[in-house]
C-alpha atoms as a PDB file:
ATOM      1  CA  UNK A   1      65.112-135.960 -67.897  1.00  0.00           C
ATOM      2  CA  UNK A   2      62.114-135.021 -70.104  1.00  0.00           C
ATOM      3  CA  UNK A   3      61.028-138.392 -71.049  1.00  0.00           C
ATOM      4  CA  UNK A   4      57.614-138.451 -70.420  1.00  0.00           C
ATOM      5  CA  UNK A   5      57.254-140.093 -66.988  1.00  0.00           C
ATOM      6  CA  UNK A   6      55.833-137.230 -64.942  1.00  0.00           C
ATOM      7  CA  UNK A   7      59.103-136.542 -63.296  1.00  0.00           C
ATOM      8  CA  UNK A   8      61.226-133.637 -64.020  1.00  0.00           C
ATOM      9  CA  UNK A   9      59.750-133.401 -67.565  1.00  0.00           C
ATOM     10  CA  UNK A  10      59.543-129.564 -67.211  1.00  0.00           C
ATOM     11  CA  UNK A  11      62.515-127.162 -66.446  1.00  0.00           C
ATOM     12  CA  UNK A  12      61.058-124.508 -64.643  1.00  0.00           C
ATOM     13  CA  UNK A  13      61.017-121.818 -61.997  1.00  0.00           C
ATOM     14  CA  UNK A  14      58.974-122.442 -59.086  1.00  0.00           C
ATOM     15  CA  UNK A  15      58.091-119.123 -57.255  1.00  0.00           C
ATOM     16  CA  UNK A  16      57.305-119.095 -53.614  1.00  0.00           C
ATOM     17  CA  UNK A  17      56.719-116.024 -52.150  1.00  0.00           C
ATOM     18  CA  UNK A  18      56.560-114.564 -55.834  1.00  0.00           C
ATOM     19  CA  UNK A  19      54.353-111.920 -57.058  1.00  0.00           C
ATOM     20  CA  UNK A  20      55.710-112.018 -60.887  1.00  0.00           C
ATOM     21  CA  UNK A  21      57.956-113.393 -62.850  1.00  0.00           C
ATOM     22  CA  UNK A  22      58.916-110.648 -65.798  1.00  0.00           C
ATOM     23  CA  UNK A  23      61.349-113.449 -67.298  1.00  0.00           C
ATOM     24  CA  UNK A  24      62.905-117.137 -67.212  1.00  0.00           C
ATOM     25  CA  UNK A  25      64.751-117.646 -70.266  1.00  0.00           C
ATOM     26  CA  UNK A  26      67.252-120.564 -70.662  1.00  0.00           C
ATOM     27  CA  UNK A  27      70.347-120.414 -73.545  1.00  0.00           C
ATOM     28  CA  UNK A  28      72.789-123.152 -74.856  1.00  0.00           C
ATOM     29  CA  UNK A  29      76.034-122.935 -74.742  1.00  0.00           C
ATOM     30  CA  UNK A  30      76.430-120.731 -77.603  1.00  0.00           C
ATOM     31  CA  UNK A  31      74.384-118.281 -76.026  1.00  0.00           C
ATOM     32  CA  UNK A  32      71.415-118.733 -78.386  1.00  0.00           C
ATOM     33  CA  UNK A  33      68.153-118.441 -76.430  1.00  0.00           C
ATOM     34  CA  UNK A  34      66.351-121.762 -76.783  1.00  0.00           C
ATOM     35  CA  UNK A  35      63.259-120.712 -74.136  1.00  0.00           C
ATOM     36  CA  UNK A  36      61.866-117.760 -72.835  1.00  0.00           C
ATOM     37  CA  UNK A  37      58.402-117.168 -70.675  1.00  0.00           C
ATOM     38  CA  UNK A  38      56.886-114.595 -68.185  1.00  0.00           C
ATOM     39  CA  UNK A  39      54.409-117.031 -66.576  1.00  0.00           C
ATOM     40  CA  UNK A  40      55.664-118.813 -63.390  1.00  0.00           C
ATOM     41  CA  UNK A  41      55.591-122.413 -63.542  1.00  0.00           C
ATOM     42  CA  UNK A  42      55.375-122.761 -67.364  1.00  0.00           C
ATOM     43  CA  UNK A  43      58.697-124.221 -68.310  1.00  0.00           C
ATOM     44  CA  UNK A  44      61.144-125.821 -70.732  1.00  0.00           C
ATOM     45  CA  UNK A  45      60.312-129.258 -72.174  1.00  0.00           C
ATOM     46  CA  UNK A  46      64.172-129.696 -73.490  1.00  0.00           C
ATOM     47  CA  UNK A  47      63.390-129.434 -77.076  1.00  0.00           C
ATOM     48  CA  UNK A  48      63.905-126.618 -79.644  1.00  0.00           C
ATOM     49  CA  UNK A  49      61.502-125.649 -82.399  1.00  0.00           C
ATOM     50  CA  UNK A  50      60.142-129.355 -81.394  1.00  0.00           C
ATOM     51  CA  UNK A  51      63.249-131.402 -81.881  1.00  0.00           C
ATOM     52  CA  UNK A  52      64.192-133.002 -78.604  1.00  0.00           C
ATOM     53  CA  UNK A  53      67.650-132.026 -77.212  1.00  0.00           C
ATOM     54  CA  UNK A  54      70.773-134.365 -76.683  1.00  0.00           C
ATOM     55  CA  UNK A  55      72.420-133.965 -73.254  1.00  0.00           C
ATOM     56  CA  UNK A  56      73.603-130.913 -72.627  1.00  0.00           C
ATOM     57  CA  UNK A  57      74.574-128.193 -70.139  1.00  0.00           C
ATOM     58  CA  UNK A  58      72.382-124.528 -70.702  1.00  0.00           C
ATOM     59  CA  UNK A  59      72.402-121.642 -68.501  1.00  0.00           C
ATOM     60  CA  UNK A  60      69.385-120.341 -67.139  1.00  0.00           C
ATOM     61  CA  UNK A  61      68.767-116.837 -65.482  1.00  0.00           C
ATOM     62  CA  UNK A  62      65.338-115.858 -63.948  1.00  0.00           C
ATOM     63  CA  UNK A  63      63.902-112.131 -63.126  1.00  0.00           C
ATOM     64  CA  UNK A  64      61.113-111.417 -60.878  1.00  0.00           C
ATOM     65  CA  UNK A  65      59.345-109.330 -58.174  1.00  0.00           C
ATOM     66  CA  UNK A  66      58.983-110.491 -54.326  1.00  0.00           C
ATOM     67  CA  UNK A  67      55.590-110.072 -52.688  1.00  0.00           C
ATOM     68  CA  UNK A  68      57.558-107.332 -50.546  1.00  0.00           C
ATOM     69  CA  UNK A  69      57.963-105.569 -54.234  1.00  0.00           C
ATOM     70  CA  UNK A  70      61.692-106.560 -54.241  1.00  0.00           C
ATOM     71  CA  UNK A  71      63.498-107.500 -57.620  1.00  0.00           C
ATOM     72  CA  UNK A  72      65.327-110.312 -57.435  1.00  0.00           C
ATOM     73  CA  UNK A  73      68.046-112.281 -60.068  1.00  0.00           C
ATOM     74  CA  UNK A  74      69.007-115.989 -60.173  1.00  0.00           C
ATOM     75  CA  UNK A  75      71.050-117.274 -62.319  1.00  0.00           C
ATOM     76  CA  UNK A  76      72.787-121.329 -63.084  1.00  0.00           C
ATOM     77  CA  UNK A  77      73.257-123.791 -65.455  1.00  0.00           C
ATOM     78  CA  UNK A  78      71.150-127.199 -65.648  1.00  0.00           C
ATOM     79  CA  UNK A  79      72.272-130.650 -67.352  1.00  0.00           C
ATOM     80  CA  UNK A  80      69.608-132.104 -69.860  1.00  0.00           C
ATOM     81  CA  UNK A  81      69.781-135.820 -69.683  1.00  0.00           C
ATOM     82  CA  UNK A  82      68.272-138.008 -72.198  1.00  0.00           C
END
């Protein structure tokens, strides 16, 4: 609900026990990527090119390395509500 109240205004991977993130990337359903970053914590503001999103379902998918050097993959799909 990026609305501008503080509260889940960002989509975004939070990394504990993270050493890097080497993507987050979200897509719509069309499989157009709308988001992409390699900085945890920086994340999605539900708009693309600047124009605010309707509701929607994307996918998401998220690539990183543990602090025990381990690469790890998550993947889902989160519902923008306006």
């Amino acid at each position: 609900t990026p609305n501008g109240d503080g509260v889940n205004d960002l989509f975004r991977p939070i990394g504990v026990g993270i050493k890097s993130i080497e993507y987050f990337r979200v897509y719509n359903r069309w499989g157009e990527l709308v988001f992409s970053t390699t900085i945890n914590g920086q994340g999605w503001d539900g708009k693309i090119g600047g124009t605010p999103q309707a509701t929607n379902t994307f996918v998401w998918i998220v690539k990183g390395i543990d602090y025990l050097e381990k690469p790890f993959v998550k993947k889902g799909a989160v519902t923008l509500i306006r």
